[in-house]
PDB file of N, CA and C in Angstrom:
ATOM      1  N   UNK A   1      -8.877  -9.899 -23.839  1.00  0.00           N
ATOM      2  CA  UNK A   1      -7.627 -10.056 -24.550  1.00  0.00           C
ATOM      3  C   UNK A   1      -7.077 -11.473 -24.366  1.00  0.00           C
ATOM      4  N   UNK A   2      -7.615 -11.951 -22.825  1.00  0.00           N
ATOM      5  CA  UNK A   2      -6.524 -13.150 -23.223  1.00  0.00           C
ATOM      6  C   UNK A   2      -7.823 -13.878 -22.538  1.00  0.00           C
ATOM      7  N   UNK A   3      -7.303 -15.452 -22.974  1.00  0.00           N
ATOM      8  CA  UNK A   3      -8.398 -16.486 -22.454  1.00  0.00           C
ATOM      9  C   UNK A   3      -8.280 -16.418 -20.321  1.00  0.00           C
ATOM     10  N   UNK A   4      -9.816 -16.391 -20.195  1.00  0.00           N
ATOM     11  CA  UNK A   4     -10.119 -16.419 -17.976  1.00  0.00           C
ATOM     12  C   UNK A   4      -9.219 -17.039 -17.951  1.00  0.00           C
ATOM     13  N   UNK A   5      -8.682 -18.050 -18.311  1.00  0.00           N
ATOM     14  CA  UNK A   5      -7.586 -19.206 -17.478  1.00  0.00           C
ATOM     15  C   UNK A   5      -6.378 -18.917 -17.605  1.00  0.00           C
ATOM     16  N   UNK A   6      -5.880 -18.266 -18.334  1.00  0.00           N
ATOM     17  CA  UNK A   6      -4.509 -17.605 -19.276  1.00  0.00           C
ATOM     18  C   UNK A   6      -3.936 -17.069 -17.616  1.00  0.00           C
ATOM     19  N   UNK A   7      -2.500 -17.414 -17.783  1.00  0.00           N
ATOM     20  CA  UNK A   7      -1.669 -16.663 -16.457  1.00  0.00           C
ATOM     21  C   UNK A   7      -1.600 -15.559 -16.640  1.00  0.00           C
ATOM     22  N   UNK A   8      -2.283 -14.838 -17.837  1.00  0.00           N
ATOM     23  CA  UNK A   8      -2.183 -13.110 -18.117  1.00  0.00           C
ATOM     24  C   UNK A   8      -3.687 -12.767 -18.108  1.00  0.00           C
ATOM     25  N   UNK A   9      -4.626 -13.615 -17.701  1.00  0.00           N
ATOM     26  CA  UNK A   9      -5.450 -13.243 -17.909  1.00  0.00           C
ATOM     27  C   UNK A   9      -5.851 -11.485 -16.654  1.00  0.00           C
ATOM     28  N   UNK A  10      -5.648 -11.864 -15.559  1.00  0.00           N
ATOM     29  CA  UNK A  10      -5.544 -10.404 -14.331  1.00  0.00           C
ATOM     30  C   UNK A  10      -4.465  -9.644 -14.539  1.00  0.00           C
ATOM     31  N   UNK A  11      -4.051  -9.704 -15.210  1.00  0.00           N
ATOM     32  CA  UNK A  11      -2.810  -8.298 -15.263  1.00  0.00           C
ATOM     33  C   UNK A  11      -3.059  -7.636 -16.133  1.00  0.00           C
ATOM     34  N   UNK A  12      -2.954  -6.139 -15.309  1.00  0.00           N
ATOM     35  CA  UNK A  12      -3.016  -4.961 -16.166  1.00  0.00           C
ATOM     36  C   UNK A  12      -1.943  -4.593 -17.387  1.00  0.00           C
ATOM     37  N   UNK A  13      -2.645  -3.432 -18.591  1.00  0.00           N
ATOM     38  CA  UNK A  13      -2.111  -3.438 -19.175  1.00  0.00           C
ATOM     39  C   UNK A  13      -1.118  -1.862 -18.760  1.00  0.00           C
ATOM     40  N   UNK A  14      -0.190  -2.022 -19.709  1.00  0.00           N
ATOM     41  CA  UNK A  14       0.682  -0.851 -19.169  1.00  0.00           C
ATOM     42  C   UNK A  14       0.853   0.163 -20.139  1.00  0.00           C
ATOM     43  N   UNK A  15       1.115   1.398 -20.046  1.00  0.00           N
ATOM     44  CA  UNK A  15       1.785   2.162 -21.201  1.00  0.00           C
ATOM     45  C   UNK A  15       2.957   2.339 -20.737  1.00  0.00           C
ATOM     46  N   UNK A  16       4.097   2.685 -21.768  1.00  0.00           N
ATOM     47  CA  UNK A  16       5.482   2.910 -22.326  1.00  0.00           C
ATOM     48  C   UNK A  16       5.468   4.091 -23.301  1.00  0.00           C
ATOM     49  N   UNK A  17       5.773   4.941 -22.973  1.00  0.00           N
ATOM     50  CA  UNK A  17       6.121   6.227 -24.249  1.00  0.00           C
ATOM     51  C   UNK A  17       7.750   5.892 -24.325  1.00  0.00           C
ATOM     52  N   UNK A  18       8.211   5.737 -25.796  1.00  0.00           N
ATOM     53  CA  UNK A  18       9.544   5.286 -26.343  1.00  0.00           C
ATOM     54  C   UNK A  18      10.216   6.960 -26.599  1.00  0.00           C
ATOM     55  N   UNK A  19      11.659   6.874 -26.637  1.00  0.00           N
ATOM     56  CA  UNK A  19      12.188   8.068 -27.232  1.00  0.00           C
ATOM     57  C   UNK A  19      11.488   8.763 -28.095  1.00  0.00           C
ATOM     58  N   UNK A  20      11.194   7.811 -28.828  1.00  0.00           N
ATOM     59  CA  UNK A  20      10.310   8.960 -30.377  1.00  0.00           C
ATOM     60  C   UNK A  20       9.140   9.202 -30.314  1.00  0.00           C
ATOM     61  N   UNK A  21       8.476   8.807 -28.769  1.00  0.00           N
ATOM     62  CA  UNK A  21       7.187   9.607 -28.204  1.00  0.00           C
ATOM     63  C   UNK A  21       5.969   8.829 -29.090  1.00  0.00           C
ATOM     64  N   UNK A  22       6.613   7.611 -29.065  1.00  0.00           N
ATOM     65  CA  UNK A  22       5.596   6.898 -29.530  1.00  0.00           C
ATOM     66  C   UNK A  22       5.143   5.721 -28.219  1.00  0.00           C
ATOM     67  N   UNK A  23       3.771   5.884 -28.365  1.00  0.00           N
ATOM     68  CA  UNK A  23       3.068   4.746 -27.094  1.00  0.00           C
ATOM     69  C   UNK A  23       3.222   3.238 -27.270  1.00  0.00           C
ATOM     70  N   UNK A  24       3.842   2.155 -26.095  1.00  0.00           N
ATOM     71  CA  UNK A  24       3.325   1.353 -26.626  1.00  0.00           C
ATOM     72  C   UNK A  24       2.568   0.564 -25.420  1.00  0.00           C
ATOM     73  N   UNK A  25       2.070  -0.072 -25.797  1.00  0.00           N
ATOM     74  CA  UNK A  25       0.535  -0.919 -24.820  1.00  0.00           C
ATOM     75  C   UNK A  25       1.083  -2.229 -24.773  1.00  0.00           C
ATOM     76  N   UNK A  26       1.288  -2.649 -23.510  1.00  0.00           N
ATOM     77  CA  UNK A  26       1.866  -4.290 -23.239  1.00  0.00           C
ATOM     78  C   UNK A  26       1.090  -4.546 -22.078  1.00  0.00           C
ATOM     79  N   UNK A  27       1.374  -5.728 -21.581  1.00  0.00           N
ATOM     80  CA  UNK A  27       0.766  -6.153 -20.440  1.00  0.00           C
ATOM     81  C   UNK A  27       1.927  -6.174 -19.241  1.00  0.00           C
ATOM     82  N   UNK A  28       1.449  -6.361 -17.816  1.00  0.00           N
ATOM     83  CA  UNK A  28       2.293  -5.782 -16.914  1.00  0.00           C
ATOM     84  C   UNK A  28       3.006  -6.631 -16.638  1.00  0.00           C
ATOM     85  N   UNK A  29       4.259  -6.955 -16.178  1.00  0.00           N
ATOM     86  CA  UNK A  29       4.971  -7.907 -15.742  1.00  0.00           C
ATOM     87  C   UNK A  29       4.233  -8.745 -14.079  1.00  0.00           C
ATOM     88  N   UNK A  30       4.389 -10.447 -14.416  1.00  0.00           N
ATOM     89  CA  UNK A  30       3.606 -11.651 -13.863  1.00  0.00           C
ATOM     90  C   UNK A  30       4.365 -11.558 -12.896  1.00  0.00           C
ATOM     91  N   UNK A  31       4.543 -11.521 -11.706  1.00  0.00           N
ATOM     92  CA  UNK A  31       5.489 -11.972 -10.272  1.00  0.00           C
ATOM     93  C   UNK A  31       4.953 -13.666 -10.225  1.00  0.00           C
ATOM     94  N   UNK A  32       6.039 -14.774 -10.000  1.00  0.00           N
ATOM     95  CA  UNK A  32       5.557 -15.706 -10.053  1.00  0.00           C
ATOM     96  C   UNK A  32       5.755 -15.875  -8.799  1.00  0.00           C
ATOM     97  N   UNK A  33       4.767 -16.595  -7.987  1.00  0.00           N
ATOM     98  CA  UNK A  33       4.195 -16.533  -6.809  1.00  0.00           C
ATOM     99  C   UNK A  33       5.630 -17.983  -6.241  1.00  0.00           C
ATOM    100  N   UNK A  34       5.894 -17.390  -5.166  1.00  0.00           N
ATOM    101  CA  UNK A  34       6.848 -18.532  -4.345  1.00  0.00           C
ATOM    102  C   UNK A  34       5.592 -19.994  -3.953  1.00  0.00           C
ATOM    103  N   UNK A  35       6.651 -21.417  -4.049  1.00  0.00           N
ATOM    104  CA  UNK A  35       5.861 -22.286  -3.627  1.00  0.00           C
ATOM    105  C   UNK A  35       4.871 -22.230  -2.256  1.00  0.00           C
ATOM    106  N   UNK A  36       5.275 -21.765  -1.547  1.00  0.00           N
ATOM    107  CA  UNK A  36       5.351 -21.557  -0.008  1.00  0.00           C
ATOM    108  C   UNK A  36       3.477 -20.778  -0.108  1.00  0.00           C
ATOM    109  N   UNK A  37       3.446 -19.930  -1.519  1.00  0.00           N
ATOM    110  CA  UNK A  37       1.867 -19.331  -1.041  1.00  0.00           C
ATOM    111  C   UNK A  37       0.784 -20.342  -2.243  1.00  0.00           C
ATOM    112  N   UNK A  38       1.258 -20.976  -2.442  1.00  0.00           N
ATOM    113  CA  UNK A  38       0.300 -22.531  -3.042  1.00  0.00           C
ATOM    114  C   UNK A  38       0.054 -23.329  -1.897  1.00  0.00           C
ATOM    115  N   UNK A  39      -1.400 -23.916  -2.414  1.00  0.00           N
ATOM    116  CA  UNK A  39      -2.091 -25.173  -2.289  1.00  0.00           C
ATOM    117  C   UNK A  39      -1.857 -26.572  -2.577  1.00  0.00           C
ATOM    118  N   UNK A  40      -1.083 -27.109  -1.774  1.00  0.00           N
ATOM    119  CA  UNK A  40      -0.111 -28.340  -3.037  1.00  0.00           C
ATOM    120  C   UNK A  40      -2.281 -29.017  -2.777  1.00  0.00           C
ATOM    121  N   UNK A  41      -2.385 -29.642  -4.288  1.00  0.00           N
ATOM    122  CA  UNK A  41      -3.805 -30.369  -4.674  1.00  0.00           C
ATOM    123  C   UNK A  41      -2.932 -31.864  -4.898  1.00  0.00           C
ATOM    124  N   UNK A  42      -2.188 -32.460  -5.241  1.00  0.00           N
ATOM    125  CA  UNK A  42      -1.691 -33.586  -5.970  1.00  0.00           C
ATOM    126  C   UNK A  42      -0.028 -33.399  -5.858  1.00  0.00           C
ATOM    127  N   UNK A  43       0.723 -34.563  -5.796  1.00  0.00           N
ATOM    128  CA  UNK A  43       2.066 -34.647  -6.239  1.00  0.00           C
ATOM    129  C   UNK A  43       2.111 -35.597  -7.014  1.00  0.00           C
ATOM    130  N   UNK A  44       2.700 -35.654  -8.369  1.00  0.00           N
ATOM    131  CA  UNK A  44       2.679 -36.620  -9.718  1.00  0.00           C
ATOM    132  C   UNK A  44       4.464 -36.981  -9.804  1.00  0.00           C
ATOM    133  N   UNK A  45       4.628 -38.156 -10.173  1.00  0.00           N
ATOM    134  CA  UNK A  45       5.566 -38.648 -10.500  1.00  0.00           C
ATOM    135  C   UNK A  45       6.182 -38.958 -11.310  1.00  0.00           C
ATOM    136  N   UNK A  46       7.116 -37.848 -12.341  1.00  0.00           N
ATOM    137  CA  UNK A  46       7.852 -37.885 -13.556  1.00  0.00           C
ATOM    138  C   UNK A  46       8.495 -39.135 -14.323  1.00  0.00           C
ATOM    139  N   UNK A  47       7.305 -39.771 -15.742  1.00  0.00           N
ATOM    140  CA  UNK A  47       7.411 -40.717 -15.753  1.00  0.00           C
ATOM    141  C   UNK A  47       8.645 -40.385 -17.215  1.00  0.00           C
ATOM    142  N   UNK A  48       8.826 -41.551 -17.745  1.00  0.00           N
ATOM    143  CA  UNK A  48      10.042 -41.379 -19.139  1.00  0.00           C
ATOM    144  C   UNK A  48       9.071 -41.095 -20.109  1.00  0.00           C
ATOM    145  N   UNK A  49       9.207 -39.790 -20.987  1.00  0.00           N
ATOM    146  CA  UNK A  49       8.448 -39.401 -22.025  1.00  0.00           C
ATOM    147  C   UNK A  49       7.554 -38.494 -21.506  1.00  0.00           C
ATOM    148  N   UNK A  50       7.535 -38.012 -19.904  1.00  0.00           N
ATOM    149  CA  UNK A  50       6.086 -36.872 -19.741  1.00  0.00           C
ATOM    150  C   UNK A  50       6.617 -35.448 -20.548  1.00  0.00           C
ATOM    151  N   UNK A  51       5.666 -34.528 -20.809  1.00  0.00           N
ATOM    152  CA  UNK A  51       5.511 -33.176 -20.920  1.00  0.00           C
ATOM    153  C   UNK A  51       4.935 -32.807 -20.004  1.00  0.00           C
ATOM    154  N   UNK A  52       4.967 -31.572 -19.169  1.00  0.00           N
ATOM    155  CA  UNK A  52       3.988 -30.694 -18.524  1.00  0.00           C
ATOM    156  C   UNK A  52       2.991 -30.638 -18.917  1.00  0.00           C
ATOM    157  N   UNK A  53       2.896 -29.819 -20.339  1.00  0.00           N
ATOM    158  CA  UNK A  53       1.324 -30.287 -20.578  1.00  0.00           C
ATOM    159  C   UNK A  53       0.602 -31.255 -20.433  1.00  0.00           C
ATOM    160  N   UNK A  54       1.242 -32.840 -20.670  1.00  0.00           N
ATOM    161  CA  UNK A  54       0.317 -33.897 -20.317  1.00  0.00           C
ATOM    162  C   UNK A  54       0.256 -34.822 -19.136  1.00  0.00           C
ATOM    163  N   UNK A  55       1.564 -34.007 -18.190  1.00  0.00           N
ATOM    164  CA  UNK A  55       1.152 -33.881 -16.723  1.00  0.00           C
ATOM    165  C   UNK A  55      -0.390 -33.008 -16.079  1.00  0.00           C
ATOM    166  N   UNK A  56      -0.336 -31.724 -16.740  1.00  0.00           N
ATOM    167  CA  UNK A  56      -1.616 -30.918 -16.796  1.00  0.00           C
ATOM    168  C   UNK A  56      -2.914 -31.459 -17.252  1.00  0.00           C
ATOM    169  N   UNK A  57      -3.202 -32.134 -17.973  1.00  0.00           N
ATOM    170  CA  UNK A  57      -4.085 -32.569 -18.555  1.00  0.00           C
ATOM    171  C   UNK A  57      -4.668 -33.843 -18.108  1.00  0.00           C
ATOM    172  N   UNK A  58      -3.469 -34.770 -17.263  1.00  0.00           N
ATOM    173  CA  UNK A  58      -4.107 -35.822 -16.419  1.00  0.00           C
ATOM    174  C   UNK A  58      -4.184 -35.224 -15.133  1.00  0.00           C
ATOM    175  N   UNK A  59      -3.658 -34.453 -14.556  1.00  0.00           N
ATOM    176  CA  UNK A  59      -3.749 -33.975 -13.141  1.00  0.00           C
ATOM    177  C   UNK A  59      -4.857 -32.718 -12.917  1.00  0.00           C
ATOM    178  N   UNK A  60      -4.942 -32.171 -13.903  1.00  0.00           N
ATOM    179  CA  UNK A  60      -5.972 -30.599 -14.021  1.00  0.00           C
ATOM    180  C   UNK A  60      -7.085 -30.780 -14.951  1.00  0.00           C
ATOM    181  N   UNK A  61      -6.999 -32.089 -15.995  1.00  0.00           N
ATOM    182  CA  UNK A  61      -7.786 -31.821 -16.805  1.00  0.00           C
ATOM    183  C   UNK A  61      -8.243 -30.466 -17.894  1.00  0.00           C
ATOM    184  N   UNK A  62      -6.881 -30.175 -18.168  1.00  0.00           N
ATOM    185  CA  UNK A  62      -6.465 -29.005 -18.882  1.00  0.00           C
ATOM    186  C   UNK A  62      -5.352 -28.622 -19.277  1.00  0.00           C
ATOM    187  N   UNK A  63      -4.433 -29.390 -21.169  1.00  0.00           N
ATOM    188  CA  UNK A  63      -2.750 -29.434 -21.060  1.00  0.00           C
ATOM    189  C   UNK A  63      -2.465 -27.651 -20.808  1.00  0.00           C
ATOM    190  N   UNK A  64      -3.187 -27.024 -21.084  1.00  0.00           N
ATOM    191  CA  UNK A  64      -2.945 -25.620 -20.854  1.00  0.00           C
ATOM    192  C   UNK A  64      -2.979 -24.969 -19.601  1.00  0.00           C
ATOM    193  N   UNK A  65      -3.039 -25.369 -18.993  1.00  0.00           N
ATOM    194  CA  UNK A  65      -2.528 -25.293 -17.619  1.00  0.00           C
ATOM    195  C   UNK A  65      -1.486 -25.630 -16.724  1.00  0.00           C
ATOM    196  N   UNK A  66      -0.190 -26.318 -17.616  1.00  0.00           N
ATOM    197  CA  UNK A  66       0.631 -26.302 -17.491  1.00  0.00           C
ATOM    198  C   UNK A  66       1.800 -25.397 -16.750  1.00  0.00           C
ATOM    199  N   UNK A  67       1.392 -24.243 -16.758  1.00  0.00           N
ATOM    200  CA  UNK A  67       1.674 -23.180 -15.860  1.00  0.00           C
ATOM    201  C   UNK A  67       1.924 -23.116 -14.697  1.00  0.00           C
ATOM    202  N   UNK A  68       0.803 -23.828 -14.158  1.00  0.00           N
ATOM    203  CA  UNK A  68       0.369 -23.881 -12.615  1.00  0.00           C
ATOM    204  C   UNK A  68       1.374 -24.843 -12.436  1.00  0.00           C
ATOM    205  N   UNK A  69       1.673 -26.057 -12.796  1.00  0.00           N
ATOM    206  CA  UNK A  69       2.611 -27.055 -12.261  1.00  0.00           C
ATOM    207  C   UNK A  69       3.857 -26.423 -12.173  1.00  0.00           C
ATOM    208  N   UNK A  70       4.101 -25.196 -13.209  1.00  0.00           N
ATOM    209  CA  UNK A  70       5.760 -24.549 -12.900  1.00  0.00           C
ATOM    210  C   UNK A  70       5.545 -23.831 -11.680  1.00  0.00           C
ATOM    211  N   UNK A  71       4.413 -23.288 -12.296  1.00  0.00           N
ATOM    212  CA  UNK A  71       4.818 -22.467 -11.036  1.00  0.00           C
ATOM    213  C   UNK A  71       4.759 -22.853  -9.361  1.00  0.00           C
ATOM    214  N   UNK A  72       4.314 -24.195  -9.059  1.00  0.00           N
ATOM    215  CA  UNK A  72       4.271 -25.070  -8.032  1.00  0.00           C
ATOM    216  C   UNK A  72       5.338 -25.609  -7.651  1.00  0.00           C
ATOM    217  N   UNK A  73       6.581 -25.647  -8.467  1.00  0.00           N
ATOM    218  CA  UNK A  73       7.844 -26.487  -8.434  1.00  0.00           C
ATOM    219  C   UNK A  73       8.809 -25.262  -8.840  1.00  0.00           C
ATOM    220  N   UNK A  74       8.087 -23.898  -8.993  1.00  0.00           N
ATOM    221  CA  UNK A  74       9.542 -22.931  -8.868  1.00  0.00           C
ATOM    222  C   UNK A  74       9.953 -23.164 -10.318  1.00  0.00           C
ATOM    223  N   UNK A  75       9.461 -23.469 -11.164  1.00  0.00           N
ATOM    224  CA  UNK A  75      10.138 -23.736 -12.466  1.00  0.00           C
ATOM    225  C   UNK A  75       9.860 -22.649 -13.639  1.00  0.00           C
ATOM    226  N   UNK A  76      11.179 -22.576 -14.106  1.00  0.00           N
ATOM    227  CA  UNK A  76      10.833 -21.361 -15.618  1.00  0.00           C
ATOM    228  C   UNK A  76      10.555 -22.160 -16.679  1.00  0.00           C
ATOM    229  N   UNK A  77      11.791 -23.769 -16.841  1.00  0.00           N
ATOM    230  CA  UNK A  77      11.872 -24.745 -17.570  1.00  0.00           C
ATOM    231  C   UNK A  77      10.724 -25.771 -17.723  1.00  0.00           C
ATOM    232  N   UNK A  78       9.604 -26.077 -18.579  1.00  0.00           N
ATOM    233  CA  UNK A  78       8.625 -26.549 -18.613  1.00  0.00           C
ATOM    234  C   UNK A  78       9.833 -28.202 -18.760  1.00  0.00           C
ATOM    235  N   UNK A  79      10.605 -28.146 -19.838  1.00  0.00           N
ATOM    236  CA  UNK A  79      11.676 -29.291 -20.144  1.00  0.00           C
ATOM    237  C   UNK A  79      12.086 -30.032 -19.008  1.00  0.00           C
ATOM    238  N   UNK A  80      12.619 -28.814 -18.162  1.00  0.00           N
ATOM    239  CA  UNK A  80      13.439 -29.275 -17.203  1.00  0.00           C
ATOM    240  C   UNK A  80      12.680 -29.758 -15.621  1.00  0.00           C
ATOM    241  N   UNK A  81      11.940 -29.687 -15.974  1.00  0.00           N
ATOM    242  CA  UNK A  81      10.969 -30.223 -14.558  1.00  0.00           C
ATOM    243  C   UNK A  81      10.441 -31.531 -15.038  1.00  0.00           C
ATOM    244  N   UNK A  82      10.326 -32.056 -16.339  1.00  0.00           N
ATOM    245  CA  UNK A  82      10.257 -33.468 -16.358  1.00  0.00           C
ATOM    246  C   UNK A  82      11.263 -34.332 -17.041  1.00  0.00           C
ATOM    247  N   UNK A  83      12.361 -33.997 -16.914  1.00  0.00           N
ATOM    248  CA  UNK A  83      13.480 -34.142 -17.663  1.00  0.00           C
ATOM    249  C   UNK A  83      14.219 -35.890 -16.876  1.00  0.00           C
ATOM    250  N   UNK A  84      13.687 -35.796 -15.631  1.00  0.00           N
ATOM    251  CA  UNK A  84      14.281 -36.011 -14.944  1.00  0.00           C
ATOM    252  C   UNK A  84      13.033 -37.581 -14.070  1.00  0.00           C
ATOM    253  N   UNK A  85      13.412 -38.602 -14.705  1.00  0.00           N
ATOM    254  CA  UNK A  85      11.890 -39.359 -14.515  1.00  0.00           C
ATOM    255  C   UNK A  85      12.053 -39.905 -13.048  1.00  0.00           C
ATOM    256  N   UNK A  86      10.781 -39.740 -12.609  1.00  0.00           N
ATOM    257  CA  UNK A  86      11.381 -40.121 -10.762  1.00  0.00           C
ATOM    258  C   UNK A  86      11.075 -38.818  -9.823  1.00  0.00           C
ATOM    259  N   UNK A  87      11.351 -38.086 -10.769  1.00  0.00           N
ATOM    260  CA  UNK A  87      11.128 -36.660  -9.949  1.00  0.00           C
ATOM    261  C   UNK A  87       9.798 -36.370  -9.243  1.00  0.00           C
ATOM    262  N   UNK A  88       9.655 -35.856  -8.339  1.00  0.00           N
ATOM    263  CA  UNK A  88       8.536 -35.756  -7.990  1.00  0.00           C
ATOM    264  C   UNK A  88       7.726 -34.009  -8.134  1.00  0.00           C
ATOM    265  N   UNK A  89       6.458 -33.436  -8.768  1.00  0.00           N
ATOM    266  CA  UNK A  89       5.800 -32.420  -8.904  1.00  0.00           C
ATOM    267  C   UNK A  89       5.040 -32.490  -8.299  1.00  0.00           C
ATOM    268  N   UNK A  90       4.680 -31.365  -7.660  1.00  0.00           N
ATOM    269  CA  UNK A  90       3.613 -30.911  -6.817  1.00  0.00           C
ATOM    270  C   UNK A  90       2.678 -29.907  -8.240  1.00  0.00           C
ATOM    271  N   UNK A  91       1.081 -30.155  -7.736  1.00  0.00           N
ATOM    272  CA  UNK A  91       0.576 -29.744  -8.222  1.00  0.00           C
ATOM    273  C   UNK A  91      -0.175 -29.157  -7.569  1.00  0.00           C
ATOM    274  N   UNK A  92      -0.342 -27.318  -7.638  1.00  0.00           N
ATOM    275  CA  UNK A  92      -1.288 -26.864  -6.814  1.00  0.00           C
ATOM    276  C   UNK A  92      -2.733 -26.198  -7.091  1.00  0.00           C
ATOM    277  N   UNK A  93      -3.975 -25.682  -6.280  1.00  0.00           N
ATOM    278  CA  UNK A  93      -4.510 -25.136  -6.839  1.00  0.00           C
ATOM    279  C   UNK A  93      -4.550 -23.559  -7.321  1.00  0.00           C
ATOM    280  N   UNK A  94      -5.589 -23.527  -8.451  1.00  0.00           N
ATOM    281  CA  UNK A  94      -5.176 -21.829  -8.730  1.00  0.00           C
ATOM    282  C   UNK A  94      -4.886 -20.552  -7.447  1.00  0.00           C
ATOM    283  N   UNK A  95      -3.916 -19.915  -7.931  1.00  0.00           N
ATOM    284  CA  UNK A  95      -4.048 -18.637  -6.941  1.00  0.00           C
ATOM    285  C   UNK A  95      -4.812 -17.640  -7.251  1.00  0.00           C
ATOM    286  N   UNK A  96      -5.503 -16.665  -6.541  1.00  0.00           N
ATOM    287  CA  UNK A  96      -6.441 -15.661  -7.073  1.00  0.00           C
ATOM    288  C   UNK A  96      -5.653 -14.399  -6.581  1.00  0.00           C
TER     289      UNK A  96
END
């Protein structure tokens, strides 16, 4: 269903029966892992004009992996973690 690298790729799917006894099939809710159980691999330095993704893509060699850098810095805001040039990101490796 979803691409190996996808942050949904290990999570189960769930059922939901609705009032009108109809099923529906979603995937399970992601717990995003506290910094504290990462691997910091790299810390990158928020330049004027970055995206996450192309923080990801020079640091991981993959803009779709962008994920991993939030979730390394505690972030929901992909915006707001490079919003801010100077800032410093930790980049960690995958969790299994």
């Amino acid at each position: 269903m979803f691409d190996p690298s996808s942050r949904y790729a290990d999570l189960p799917t769930v059922e939901h029966r609705t009032a009108s006894g109809r099923t529906v099939v979603h995937v399970g809710r992601r717990l995003l892992p506290t910094a504290g159980q990462l691997t910091p691999l790299a810390r990158v330095v928020v330049t004027e004009g970055d995206r996450l993704d192309l923080v990801a893509a020079r640091t991981l060699g993959d803009p779709l992996q962008w994920w991993r850098i939030a979730d390394a810095n505690e972030g929901t805001d992909p915006e707001e973690l490079v919003a801010t040039p100077g800032r410093i990101l930790w980049v960690s490796t995958p969790t299994t």
